[in-house]
C-alpha atoms as a PDB file:
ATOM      1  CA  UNK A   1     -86.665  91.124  19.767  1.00  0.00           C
ATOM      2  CA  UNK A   2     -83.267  92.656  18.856  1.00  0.00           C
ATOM      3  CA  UNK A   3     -83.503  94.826  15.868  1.00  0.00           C
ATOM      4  CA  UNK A   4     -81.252  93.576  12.523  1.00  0.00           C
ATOM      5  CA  UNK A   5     -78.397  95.776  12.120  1.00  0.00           C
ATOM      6  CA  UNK A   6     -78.081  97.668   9.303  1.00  0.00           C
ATOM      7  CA  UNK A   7     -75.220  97.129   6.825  1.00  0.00           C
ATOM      8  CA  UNK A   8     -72.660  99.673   6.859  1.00  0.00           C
ATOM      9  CA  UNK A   9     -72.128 101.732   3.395  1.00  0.00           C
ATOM     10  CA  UNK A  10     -68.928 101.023   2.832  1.00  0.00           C
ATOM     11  CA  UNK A  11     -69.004 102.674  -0.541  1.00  0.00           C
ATOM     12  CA  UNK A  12     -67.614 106.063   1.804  1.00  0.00           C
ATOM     13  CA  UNK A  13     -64.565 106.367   3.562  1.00  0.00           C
ATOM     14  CA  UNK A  14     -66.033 107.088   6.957  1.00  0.00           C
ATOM     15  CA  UNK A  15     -68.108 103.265   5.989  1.00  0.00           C
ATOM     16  CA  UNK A  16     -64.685 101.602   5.268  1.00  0.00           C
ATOM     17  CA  UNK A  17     -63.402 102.781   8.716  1.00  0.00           C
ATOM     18  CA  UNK A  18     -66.378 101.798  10.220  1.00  0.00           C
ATOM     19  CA  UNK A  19     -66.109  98.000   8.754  1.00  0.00           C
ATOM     20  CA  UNK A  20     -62.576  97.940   9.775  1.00  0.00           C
ATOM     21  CA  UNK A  21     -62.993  98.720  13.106  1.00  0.00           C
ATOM     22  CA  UNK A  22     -65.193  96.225  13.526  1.00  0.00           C
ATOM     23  CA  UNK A  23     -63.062  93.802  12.377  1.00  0.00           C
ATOM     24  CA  UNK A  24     -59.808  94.648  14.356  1.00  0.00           C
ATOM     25  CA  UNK A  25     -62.138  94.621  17.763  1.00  0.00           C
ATOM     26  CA  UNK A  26     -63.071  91.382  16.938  1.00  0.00           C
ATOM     27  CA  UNK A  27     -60.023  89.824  15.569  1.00  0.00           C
ATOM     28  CA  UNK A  28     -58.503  91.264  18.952  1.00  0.00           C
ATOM     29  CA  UNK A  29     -61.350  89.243  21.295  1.00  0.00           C
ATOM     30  CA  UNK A  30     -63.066  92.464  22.488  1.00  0.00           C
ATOM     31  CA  UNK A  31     -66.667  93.022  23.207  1.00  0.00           C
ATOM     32  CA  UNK A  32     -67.411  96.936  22.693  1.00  0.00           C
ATOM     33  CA  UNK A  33     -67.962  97.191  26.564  1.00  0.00           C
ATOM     34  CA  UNK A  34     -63.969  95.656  26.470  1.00  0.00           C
ATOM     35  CA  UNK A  35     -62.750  98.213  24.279  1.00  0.00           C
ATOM     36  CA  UNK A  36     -64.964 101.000  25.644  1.00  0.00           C
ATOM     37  CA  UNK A  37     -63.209  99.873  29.011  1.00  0.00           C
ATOM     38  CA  UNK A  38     -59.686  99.573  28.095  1.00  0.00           C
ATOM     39  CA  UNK A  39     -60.273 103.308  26.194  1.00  0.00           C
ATOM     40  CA  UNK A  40     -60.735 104.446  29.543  1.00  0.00           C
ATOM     41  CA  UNK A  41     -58.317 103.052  31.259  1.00  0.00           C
ATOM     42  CA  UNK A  42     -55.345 104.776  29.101  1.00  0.00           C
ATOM     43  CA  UNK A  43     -57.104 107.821  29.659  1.00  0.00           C
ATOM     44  CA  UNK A  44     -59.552 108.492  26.560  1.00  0.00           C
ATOM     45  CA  UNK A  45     -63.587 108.261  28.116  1.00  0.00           C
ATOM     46  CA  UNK A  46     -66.268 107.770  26.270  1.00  0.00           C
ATOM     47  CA  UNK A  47     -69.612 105.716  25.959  1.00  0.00           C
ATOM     48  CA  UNK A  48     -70.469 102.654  24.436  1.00  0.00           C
ATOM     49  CA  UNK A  49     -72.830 104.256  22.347  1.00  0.00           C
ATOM     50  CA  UNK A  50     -70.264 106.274  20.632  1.00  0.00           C
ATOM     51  CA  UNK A  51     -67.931 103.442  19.855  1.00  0.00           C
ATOM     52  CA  UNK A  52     -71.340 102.166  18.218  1.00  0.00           C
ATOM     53  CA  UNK A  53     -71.737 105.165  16.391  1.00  0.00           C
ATOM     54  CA  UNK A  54     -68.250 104.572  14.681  1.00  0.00           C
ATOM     55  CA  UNK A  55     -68.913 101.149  13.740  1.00  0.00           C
ATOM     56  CA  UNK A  56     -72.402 101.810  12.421  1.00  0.00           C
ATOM     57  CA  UNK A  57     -70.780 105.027  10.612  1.00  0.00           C
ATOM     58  CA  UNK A  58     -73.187 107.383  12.284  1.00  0.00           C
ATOM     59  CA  UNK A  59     -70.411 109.178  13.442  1.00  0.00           C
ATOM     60  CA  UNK A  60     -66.952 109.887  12.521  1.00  0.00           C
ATOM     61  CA  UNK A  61     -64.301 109.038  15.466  1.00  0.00           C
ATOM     62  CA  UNK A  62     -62.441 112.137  16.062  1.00  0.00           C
ATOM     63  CA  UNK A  63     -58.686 112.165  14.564  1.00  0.00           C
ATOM     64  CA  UNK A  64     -57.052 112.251  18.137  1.00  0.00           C
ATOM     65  CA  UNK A  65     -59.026 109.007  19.082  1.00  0.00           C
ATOM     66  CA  UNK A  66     -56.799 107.150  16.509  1.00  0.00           C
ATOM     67  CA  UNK A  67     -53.859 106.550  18.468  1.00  0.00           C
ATOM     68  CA  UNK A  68     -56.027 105.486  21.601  1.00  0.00           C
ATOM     69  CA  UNK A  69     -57.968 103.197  19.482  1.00  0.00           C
ATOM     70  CA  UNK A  70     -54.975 101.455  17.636  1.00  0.00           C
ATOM     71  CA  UNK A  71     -53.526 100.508  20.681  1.00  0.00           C
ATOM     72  CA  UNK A  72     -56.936  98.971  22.637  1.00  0.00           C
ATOM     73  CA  UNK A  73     -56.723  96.541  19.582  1.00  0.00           C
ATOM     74  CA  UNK A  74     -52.932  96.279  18.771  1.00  0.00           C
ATOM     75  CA  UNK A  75     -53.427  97.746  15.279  1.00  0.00           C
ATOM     76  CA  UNK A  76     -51.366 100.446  13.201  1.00  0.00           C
ATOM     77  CA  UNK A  77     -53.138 103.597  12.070  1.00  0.00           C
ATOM     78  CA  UNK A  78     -52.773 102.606   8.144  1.00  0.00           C
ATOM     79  CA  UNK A  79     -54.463  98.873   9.836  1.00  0.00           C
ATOM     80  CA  UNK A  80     -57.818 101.804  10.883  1.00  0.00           C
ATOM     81  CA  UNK A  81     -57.647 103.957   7.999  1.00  0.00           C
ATOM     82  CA  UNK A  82     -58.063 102.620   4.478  1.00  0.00           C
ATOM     83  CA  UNK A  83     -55.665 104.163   1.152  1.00  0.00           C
ATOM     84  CA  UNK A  84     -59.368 105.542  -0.732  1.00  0.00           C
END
């Protein structure tokens, strides 16, 4: 039985990134494994886990992953990052 996901806090900064990332990987059609995939291929490796870990907020995605990640899903930094 797959375990429930727990709700992100987006009461935090790092939890507002996290929910938007989510939704700009799915607005753009991408699984994780997609995006974790087309990371790689323009040169920025790293696991699905991690890209997890940023959605779920358990981690904060390092400020040079930005630009990689805004262009797997066609977004604008200011799209990723929210004003507060």
């Amino acid at each position: 039985m797959a375990r429930k996901r727990k709700s992100v806090d987006t009461s935090t900064y790092s939890g507002r990134v996290a929910k938007r990332l989510v939704k700009l990987r799915e607005e753009a059609g991408l699984s994780v494994e997609d995006a974790v995939s087309k990371m790689a291929s323009i040169d920025y490796t790293l696991s699905q886990a991690t890209w997890k870990f940023w959605e779920n907020s358990r981690a904060q995605m390092p400020l040079n992953a930005i630009p990689f990640v805004c262009k797997v899903l066609k977004a604008k930094p200011h799209d990723l990052l929210p004003k507060r």
